[in-house]
Protein backbone atom coordinates (compact mmCIF):
# COMPACT_ATOMS: atom_id res chain seq x y z
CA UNK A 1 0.00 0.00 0.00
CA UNK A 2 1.43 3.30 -1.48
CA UNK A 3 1.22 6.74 -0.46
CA UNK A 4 0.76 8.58 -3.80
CA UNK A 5 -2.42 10.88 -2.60
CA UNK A 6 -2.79 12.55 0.81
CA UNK A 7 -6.09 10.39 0.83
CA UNK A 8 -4.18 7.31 0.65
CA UNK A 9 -2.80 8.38 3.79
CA UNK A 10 -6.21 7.02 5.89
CA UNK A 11 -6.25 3.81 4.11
CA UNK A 12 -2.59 3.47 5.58
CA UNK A 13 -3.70 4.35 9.21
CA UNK A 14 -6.71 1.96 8.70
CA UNK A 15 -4.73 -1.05 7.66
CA UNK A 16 -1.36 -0.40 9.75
CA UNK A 17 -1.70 -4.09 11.30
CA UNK A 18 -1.70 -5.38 7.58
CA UNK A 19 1.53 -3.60 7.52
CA UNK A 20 3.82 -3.84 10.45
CA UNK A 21 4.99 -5.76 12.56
CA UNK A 22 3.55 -6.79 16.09
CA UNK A 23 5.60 -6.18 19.22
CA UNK A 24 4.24 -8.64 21.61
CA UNK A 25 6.25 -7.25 24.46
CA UNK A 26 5.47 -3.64 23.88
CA UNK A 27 2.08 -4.76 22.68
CA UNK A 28 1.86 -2.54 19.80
CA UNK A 29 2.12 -2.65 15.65
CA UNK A 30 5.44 -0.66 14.33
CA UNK A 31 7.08 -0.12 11.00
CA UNK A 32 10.91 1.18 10.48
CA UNK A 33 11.50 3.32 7.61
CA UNK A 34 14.29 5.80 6.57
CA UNK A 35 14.82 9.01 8.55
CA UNK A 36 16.16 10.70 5.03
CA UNK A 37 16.40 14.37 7.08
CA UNK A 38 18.56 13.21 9.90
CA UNK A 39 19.97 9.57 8.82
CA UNK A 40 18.55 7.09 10.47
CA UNK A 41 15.43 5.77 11.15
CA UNK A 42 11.88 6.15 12.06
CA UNK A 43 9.84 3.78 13.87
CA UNK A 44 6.05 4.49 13.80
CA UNK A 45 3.94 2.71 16.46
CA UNK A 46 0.35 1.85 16.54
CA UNK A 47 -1.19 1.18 19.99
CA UNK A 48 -4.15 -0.75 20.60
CA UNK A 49 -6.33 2.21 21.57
CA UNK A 50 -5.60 3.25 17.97
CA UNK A 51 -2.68 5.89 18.90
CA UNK A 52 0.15 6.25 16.89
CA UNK A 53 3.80 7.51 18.12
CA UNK A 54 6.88 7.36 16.43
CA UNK A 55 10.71 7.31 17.29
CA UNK A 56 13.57 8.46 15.83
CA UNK A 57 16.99 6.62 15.93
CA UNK A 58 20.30 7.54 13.79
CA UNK A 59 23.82 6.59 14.53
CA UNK A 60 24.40 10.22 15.57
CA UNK A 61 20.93 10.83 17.24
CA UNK A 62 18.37 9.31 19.57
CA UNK A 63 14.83 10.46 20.70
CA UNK A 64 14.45 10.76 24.25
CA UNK A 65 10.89 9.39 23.83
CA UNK A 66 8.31 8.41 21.70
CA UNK A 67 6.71 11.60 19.90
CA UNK A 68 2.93 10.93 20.47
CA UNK A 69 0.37 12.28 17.52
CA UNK A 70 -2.44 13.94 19.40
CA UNK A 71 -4.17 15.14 16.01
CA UNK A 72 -5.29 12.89 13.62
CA UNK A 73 -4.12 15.57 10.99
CA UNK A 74 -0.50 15.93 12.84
CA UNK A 75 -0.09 11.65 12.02
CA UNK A 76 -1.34 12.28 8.98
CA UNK A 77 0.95 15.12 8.29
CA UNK A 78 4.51 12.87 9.08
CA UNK A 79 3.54 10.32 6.68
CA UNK A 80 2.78 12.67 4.15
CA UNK A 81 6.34 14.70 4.63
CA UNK A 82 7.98 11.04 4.81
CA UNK A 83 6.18 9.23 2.34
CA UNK A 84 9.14 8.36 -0.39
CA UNK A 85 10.78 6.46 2.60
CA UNK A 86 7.33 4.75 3.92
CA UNK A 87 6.81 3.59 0.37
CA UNK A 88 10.16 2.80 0.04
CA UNK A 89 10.01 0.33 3.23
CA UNK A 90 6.53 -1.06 2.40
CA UNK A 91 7.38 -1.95 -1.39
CA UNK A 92 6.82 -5.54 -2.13
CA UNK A 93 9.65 -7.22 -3.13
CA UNK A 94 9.96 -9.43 -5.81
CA UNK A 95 12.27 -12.58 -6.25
CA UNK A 96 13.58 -13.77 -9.00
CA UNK A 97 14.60 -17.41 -9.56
């Protein structure tokens, strides 16, 4: 699932699960994808109360905490700034034999 429109943004948020990864221990759905501003990474988080937080991590850099989205617009407003290196991480691959 692509982000080409800002509207494809909601399908995104609505279908996280089908996209990330589930962290039984933190009890939460996440997907890592490049930080392209400061090198490293981002890890968004989806909670089971349907919050979403992300995390930054970089070789040179660490978040003190989790940055939690209290808009719906400010979630939707990351993705849309970072959504070369979302699509990037959420590409299907393909293998060739």
């Amino acid at each position: 699932m692509q982000i080409k429109k800002k509207t494809d943004i909601e399908a995104v948020l609505d279908n996280f699960s089908s996209l990330a990864q589930w962290d039984d221990v933190g009890r939460k759905f996440y997907l890592v994808f490049d930080d392209r501003k400061r090198g490293g990474q981002w890890t968004l988080m989806n909670y089971p109360e349907n919050r979403f937080s992300v995390h930054g991590l970089g070789e040179d850099y660490i978040d003190d905490n989790e940055l939690f989205f209290e808009e719906y617009d400010s979630v939707v407003s990351f993705l849309w700034s970072n959504r070369a290196a979302f699509n990037a991480a959420v590409k299907p691959t393909t293998v060739s034999v």
